[in-house]
Protein backbone atom coordinates (compact mmCIF):
# COMPACT_ATOMS: atom_id res chain seq x y z
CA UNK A 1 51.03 53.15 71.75
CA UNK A 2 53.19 50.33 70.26
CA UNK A 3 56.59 50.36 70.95
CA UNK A 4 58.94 52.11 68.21
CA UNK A 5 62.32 50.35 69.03
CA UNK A 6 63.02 47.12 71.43
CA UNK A 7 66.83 47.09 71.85
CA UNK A 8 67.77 42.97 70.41
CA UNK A 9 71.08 42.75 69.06
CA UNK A 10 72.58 39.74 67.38
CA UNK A 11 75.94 38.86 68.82
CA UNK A 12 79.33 39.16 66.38
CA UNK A 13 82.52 37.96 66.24
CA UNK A 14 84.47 41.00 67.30
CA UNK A 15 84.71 42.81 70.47
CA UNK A 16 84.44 46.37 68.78
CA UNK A 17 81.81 46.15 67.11
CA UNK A 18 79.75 44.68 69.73
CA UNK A 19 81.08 47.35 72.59
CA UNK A 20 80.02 50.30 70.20
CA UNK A 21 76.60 48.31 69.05
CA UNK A 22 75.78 47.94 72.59
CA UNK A 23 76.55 43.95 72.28
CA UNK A 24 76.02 43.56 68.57
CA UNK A 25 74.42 44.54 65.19
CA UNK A 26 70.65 45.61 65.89
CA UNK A 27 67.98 42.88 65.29
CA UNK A 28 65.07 43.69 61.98
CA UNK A 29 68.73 45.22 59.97
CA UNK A 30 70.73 44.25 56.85
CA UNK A 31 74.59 44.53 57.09
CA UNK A 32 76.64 44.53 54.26
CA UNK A 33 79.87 42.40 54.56
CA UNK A 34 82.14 42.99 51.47
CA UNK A 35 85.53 42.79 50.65
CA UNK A 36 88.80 40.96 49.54
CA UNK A 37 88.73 37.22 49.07
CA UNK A 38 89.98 35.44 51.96
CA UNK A 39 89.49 38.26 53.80
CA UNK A 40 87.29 36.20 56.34
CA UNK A 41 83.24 37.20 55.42
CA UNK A 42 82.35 33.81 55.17
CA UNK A 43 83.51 32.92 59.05
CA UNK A 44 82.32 36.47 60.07
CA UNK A 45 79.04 35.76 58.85
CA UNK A 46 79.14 31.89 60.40
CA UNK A 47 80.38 32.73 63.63
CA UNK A 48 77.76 35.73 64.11
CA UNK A 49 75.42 32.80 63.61
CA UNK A 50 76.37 30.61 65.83
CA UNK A 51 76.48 33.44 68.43
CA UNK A 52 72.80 33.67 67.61
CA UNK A 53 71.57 30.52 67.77
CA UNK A 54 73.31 30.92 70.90
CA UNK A 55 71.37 33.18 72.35
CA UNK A 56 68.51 32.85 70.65
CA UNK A 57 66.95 29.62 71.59
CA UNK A 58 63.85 29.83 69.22
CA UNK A 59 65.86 31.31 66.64
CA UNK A 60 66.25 30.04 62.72
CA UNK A 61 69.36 30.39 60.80
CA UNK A 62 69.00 30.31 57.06
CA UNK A 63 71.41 30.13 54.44
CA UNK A 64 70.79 31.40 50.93
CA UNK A 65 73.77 29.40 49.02
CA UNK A 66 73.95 31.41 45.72
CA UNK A 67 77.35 29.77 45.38
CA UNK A 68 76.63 26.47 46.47
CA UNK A 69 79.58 26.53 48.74
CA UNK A 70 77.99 25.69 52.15
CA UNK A 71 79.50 22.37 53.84
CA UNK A 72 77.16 21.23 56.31
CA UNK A 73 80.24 19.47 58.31
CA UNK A 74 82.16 22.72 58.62
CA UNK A 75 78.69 24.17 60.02
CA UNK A 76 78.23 21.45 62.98
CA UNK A 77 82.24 20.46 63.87
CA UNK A 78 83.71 24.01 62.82
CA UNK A 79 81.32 26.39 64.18
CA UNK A 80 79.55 24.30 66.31
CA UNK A 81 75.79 24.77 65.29
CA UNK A 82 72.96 22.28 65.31
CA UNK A 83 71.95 21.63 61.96
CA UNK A 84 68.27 20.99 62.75
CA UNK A 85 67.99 24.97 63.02
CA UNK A 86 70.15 25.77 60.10
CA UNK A 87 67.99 25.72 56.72
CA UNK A 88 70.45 25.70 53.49
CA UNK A 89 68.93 26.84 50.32
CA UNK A 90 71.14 26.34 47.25
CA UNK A 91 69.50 29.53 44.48
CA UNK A 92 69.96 29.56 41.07
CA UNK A 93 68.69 33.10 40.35
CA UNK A 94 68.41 36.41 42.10
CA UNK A 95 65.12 36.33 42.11
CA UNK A 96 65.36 33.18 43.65
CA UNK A 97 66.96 34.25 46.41
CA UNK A 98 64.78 36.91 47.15
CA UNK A 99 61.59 34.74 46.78
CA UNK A 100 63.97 32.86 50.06
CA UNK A 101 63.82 36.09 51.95
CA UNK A 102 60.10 36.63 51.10
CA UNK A 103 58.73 33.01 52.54
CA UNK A 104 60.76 33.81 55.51
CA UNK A 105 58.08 36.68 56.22
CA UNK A 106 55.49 35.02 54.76
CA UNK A 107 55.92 32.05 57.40
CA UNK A 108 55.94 34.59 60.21
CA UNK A 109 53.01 35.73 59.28
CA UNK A 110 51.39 32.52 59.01
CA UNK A 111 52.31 31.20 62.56
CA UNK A 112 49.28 33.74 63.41
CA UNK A 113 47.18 31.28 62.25
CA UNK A 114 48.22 28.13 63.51
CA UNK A 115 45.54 26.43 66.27
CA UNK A 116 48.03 25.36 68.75
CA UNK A 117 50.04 27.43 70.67
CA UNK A 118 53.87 26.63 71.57
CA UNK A 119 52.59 26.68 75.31
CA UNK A 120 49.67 24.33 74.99
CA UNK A 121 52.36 22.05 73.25
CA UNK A 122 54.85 21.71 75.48
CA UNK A 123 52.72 21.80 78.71
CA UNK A 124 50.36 18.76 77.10
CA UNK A 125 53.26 16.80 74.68
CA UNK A 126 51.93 13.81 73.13
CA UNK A 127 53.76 11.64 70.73
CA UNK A 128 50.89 11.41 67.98
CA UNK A 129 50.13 15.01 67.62
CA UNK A 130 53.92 15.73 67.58
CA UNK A 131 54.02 12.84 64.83
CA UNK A 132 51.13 14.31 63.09
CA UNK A 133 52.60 18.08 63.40
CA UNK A 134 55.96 16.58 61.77
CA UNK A 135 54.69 15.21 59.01
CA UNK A 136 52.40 17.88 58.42
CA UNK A 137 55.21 19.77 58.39
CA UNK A 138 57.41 17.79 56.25
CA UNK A 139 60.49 18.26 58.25
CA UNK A 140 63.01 16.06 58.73
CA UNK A 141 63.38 15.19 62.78
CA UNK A 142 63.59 12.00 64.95
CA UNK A 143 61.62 11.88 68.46
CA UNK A 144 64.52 9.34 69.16
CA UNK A 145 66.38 12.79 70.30
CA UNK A 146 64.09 13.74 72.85
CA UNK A 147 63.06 10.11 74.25
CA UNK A 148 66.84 8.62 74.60
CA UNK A 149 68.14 11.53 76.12
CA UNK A 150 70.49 10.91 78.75
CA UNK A 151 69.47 13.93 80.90
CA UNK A 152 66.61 15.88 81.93
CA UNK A 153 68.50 19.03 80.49
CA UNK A 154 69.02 17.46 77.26
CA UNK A 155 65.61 16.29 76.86
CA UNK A 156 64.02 19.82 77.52
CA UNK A 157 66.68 21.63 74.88
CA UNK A 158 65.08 19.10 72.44
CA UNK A 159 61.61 18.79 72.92
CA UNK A 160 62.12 22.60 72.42
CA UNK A 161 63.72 22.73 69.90
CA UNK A 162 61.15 20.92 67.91
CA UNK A 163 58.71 23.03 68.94
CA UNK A 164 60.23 26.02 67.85
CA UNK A 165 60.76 23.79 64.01
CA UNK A 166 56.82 23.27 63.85
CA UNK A 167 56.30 26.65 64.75
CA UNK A 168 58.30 28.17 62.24
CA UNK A 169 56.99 25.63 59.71
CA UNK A 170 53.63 27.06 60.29
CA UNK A 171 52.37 23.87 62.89
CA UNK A 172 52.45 25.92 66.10
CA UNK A 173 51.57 29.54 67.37
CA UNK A 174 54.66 31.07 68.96
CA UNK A 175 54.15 34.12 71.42
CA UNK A 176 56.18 36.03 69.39
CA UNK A 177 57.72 35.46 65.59
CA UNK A 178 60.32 32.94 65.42
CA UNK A 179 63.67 35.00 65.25
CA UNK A 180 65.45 34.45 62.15
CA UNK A 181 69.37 34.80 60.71
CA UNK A 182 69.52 35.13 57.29
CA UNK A 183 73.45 34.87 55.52
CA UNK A 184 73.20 35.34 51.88
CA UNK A 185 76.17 34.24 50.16
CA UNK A 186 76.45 35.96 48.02
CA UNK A 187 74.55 38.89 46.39
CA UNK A 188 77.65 39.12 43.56
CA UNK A 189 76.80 35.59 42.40
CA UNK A 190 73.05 35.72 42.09
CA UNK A 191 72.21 36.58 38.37
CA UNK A 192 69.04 38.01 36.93
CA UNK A 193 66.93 34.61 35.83
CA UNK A 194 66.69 36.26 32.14
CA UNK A 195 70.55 35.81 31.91
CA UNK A 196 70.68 32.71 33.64
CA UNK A 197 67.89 31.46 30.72
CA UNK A 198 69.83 33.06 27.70
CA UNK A 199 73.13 31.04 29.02
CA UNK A 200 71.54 27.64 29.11
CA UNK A 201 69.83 28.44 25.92
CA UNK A 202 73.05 28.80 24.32
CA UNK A 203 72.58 32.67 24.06
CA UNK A 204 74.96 35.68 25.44
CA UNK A 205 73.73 36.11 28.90
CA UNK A 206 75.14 39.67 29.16
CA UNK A 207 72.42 42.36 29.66
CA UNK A 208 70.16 39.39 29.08
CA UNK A 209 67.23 41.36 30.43
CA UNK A 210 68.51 44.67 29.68
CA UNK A 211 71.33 47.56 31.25
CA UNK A 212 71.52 47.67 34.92
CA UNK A 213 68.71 44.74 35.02
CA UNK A 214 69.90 43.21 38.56
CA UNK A 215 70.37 46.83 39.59
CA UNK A 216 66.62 47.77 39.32
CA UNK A 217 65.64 43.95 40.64
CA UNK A 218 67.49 45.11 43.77
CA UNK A 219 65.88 48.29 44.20
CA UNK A 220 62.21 46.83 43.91
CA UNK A 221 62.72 43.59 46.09
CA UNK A 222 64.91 45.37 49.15
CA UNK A 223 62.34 48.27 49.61
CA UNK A 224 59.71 45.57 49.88
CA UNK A 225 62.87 43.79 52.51
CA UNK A 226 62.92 47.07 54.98
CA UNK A 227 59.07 47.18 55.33
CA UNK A 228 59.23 44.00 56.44
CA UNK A 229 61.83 44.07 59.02
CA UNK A 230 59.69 46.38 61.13
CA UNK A 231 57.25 43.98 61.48
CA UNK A 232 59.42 40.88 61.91
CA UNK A 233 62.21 39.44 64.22
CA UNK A 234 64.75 38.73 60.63
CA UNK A 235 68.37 39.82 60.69
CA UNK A 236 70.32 39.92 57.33
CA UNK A 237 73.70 39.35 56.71
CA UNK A 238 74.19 39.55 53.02
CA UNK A 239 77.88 38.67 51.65
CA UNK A 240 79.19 40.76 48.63
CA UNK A 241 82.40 41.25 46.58
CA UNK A 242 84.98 43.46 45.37
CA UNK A 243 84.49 45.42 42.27
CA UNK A 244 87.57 47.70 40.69
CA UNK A 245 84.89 50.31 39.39
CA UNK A 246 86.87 53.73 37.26
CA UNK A 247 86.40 56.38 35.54
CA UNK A 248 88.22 58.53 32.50
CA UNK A 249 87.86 62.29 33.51
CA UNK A 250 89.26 65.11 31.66
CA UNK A 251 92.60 64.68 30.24
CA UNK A 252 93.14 61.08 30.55
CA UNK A 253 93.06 61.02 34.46
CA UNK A 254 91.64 57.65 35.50
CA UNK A 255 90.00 57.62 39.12
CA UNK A 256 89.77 53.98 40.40
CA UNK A 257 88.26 52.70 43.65
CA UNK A 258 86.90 49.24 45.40
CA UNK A 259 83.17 49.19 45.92
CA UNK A 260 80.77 46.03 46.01
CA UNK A 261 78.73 45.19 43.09
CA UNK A 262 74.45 45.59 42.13
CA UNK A 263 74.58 48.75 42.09
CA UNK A 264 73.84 51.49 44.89
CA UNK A 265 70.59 50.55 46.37
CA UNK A 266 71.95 48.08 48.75
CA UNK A 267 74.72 50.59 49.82
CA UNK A 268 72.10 53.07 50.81
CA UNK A 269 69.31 50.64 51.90
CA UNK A 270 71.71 48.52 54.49
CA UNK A 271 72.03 49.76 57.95
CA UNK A 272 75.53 48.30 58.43
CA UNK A 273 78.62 48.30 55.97
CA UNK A 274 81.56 45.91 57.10
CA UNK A 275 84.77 46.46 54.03
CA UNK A 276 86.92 43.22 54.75
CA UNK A 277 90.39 44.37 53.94
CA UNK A 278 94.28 43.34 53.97
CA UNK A 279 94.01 39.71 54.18
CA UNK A 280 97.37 38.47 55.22
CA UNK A 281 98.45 34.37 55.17
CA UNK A 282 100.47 33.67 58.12
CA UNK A 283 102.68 30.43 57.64
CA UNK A 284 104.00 28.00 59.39
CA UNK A 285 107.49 26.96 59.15
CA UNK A 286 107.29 24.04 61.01
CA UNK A 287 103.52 22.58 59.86
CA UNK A 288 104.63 23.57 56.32
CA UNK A 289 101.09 24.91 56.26
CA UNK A 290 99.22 28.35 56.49
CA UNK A 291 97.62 28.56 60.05
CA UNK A 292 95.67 31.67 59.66
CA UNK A 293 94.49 34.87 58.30
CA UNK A 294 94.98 38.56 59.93
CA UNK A 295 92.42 40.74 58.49
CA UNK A 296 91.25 44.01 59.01
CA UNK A 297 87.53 45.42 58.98
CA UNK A 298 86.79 48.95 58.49
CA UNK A 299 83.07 49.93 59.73
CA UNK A 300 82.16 51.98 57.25
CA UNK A 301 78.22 52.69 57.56
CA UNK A 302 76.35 52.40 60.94
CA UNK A 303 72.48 53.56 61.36
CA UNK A 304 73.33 53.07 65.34
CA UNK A 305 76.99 53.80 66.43
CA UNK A 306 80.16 55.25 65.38
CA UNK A 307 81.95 54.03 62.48
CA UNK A 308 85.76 52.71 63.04
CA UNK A 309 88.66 51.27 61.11
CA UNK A 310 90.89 49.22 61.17
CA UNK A 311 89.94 46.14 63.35
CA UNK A 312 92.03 43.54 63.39
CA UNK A 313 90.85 39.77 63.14
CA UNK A 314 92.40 36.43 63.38
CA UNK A 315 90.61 33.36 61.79
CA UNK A 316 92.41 30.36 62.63
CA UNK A 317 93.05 28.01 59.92
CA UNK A 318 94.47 24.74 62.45
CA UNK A 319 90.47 25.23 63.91
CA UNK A 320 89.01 25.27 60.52
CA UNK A 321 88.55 28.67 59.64
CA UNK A 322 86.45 30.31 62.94
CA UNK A 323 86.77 33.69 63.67
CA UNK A 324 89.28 33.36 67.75
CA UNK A 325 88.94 36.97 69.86
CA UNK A 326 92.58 36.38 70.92
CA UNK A 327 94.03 39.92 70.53
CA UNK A 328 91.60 42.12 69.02
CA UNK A 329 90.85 44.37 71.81
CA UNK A 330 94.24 44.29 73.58
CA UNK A 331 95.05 45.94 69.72
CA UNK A 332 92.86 48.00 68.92
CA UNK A 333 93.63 49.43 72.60
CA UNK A 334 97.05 49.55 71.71
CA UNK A 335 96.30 51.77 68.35
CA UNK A 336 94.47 54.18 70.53
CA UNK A 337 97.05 54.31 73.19
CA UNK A 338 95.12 52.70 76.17
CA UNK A 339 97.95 50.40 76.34
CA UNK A 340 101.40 51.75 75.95
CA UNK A 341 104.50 49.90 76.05
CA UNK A 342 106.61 50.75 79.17
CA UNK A 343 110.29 49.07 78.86
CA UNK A 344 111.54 45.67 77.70
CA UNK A 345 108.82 43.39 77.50
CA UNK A 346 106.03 45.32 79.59
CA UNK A 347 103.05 47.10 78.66
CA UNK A 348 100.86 49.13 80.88
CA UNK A 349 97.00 50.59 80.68
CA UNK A 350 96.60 54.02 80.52
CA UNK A 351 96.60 55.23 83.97
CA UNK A 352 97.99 52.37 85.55
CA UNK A 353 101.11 51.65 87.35
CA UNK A 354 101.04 47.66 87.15
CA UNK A 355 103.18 46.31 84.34
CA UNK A 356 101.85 43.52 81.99
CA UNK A 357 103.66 41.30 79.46
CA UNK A 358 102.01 40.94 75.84
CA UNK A 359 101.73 37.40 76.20
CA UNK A 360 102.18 34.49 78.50
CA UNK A 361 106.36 33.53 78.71
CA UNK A 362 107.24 30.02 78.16
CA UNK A 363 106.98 28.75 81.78
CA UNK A 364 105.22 31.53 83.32
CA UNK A 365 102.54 31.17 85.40
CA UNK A 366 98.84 31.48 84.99
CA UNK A 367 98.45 34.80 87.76
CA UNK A 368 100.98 36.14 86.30
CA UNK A 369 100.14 39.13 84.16
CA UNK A 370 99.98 39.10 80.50
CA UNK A 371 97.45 40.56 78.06
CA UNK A 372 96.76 38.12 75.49
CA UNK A 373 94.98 34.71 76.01
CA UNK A 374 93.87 35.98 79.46
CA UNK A 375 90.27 36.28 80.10
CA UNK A 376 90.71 39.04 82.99
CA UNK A 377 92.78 41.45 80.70
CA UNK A 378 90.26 40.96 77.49
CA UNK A 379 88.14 42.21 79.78
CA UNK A 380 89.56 44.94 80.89
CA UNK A 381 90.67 46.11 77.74
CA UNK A 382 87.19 45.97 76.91
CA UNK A 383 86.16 48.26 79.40
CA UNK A 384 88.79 50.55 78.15
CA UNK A 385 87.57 50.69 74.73
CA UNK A 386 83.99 51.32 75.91
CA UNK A 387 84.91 53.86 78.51
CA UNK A 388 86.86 55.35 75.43
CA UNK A 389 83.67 55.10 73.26
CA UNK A 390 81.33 56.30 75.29
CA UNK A 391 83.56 59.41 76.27
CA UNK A 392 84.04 60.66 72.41
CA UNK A 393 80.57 59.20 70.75
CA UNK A 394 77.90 60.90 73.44
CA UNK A 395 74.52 59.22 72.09
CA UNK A 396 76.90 55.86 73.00
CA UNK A 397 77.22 56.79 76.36
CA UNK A 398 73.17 57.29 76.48
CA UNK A 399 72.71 54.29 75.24
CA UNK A 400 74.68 52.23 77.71
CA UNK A 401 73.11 54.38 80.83
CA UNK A 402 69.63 53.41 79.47
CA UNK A 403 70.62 49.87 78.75
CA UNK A 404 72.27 49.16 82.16
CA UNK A 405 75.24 48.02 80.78
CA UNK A 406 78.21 48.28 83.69
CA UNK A 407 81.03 48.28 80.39
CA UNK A 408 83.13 51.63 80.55
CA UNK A 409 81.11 53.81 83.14
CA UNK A 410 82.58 57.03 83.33
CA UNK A 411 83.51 58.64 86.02
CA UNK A 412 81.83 62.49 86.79
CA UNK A 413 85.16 64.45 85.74
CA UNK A 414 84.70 62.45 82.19
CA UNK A 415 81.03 63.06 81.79
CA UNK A 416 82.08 66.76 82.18
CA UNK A 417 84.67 66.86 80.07
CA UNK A 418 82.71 65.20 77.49
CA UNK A 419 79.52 67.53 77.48
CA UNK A 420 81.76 70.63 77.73
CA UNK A 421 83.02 69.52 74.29
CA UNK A 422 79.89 68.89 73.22
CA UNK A 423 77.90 72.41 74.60
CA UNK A 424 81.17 73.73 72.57
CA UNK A 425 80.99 72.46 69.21
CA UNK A 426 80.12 74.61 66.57
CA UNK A 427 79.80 73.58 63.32
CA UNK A 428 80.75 76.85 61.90
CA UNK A 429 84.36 76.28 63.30
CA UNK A 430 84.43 73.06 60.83
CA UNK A 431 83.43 74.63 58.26
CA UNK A 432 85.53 77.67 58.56
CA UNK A 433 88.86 74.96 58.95
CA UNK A 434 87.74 73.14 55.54
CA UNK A 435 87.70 76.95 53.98
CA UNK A 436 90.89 77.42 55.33
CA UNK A 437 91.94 74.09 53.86
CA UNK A 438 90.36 74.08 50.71
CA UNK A 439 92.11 77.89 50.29
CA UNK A 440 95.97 76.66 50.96
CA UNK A 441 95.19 73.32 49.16
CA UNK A 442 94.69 75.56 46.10
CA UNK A 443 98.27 76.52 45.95
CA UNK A 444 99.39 73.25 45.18
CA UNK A 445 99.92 72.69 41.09
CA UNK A 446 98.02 69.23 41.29
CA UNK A 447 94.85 70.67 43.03
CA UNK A 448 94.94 72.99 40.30
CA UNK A 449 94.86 70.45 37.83
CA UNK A 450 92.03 68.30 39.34
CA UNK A 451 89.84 71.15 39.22
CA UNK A 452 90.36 72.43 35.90
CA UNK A 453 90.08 68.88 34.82
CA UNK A 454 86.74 68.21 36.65
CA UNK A 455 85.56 71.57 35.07
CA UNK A 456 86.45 70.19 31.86
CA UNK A 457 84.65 66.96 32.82
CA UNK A 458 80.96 69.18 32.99
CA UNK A 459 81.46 70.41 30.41
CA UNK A 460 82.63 67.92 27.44
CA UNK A 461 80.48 64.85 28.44
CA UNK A 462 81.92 63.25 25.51
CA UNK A 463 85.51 62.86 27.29
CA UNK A 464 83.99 61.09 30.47
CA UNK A 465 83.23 57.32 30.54
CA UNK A 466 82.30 55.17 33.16
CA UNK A 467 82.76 51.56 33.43
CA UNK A 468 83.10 48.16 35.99
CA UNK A 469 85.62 45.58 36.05
């Protein structure tokens, strides 16, 4: 019987989301990052890369760059990737960029075919056939790399790596499909080719190819997208933006909200939702120069965990813009009172008795405690926040027990506690508390106007418009 689900996560930039993803976003997903400008998708999305090419030594990172925005030298000296596994692919359409996806799957499937095997390669490596294999597959890489390497551990990464090129250019058969990282930035500035043709043919490109046309090419291209991630290694980040979307209701009432734009399919269709929020400069008096941004993500769809808010994160502007796990954790344990400020200048963990200071003292010493830049209490506030998680969010708990993972075991008085509350629950005592709400919420003047306004609403379709700015 084949397997249903093989537990492969890909590695991201925040502690929180990788302790309640059981070390990351799933593997064969698409995850949603949208939000604020500035609000640091772009070096959420890069650093998660990194991270998996990382960890994933025959893995492929590919860039769709709908806004031809991608520096190459930001890539290698920023985020520290090797560019001879990073594929940038400037599209000019959004059909162009999902014709990107599509050869992505296409090549997987085609490695099937290829007569020599990654093993037989490497075990037998001669310089003609890898010659002939690279120019077969018309990519760009010097032997040089592997020949003048200084050591033997240099010379193995390489000879590698260029396997793992030729197999994903079709050249070699891997054992298993060549992992790949897709980042589409973004999904908000790919435009239907039929507008893109009425614009440089000096027509009005609006509703070019009709209302809601990149709406409907979403829905039939990303249903084609989740078949395929069953059957392939491909992990999708894809980048979106903020829409101000309203609507008139009743007597004049406007309702306004964010959301991301092309419509709903990708909302319902992506397994992870990441809203980038609160972007806030901090300056520099003595630079004369911003040297970061705080941001906050809220978690606001997960197929495979809970969902959270409010996570703080710090991308650091003196280091280029990358994503630095300096304080997250110690905060977010300090939201949920794992950490509570004793007197003065000293913290303590829940249940603890040792005092800590928030962060190292000018002149204090390196054993001395403090919370943040310290890679002892990091980790222990991460095994706070996953002994946290997997007490309130049970299938969590399961998941780490089945996994192995040491993060956060509870002890035998939790595991009670926790399924007590759980044999417990009944949903009819939710539902009976939103009656009760609902009932002394109707008291209140406003309620009664949103309801007789909505009412109103059904009824007089003429008085309702909807619209996106």
């Amino acid at each position: 019987m084949k397997k249903a689900f093989e537990h492969r996560v890909v590695r991201c930039p925040s502690d929180t989301i990788n302790i309640i993803g059981c070390g990351g976003v799933n593997e064969r997903t698409i995850t949603e990052l949208w939000g604020k400008p500035g609000a640091g998708k772009s070096a959420f999305a890069y650093n998660t890369a990194t991270f998996f090419l990382d960890d994933y030594k025959d893995g492929i990172v590919k860039i769709i760059d709908s806004e031809i925005s991608t520096d190459p030298n930001r890539l290698e000296n920023t985020f520290m990737m090797d560019l001879d596994r990073v594929l940038i692919e400037p599209t000019l359409t959004l059909e162009d960029a999902y014709k990107s996806i599509f050869d992505v799957f296409k090549r997987l499937k085609d490695q099937q075919n290829a007569d020599i095997t990654v093993t037989d390669f490497l075990e037998d490596f001669e310089e003609k056939l890898a010659e002939k294999l690279i120019d077969k597959a018309d990519i760009d890489y010097d032997l040089e790399k592997i020949f003048g390497a200084t050591t033997e551990e240099q010379a193995t990464y390489e000879l590698q790596k260029l396997a793992n090129l030729l197999a994903y250019n079709r050249q070699l058969r891997p054992v298993r499909p060549t992992p790949v990282f897709i980042i589409w930035d973004t999904i908000a500035a790919s435009k239907p080719a039929k507008e893109v043709e009425a614009a440089l043919a000096g027509d009005v490109a609006m509703n070019a190819g009709g209302l809601g046309n990149k709406a409907r090419i979403n829905e039939a291209n990303l249903s084609i997208v989740m078949t395929q991630l069953s059957e392939y290694p491909v992990t999708i980040f894809v980048l979106n933006q903020i829409r101000k979307s309203f609507q008139m209701v009743g007597k004049g009432m406007q309702i306004v909200k964010d959301t991301s734009s092309g419509g709903n399919v990708l909302k319902h269709n992506a397994h992870y939702r990441f809203f980038f929020k609160d972007p806030k400069k901090v300056y520099d008096e003595d630079l004369h120069m911003d040297v970061g941004t705080l941001s906050m993500i809220d978690i606001e769809k997960s197929k495979f965990g809970p969902t959270v808010k409010n996570i703080p994160i710090w991308i650091d502007d003196t280091m280029g813009g990358i994503m630095v796990q300096r304080e997250e954790a110690a905060l977010v344990c300090k939201d949920l009172d794992l950490i509570k400020h004793h007197h003065g200048g000293w913290w303590r963990f829940k249940g603890e008795e040792v005092g800590y200071r928030w962060d190292r003292a000018k002149g204090q010493e390196e054993e001395d405690r403090y919370i943040i830049d310290n890679a002892e209490a990091r980790l222990k506030c991460i095994d706070y926040l996953a002994r946290h998680f997997r007490k309130n969010y049970r299938l969590l708990d399961t998941a780490y027990a089945k996994l192995g993972i040491a993060h956060g075991e509870l002890s035998e008085s939790d595991q009670v506690e926790r399924d007590t509350r759980f044999k417990n629950f009944s949903i009819k005592d939710v539902l009976r508390n939103l009656t009760e709400q609902a009932k002394e919420g109707s008291n209140d003047e406003a309620s009664l106007d949103i309801i007789e306004s909505d009412d109103v609403s059904r009824n007089e379709t003429d008085s309702q418009s909807t619209g996106e700015i």
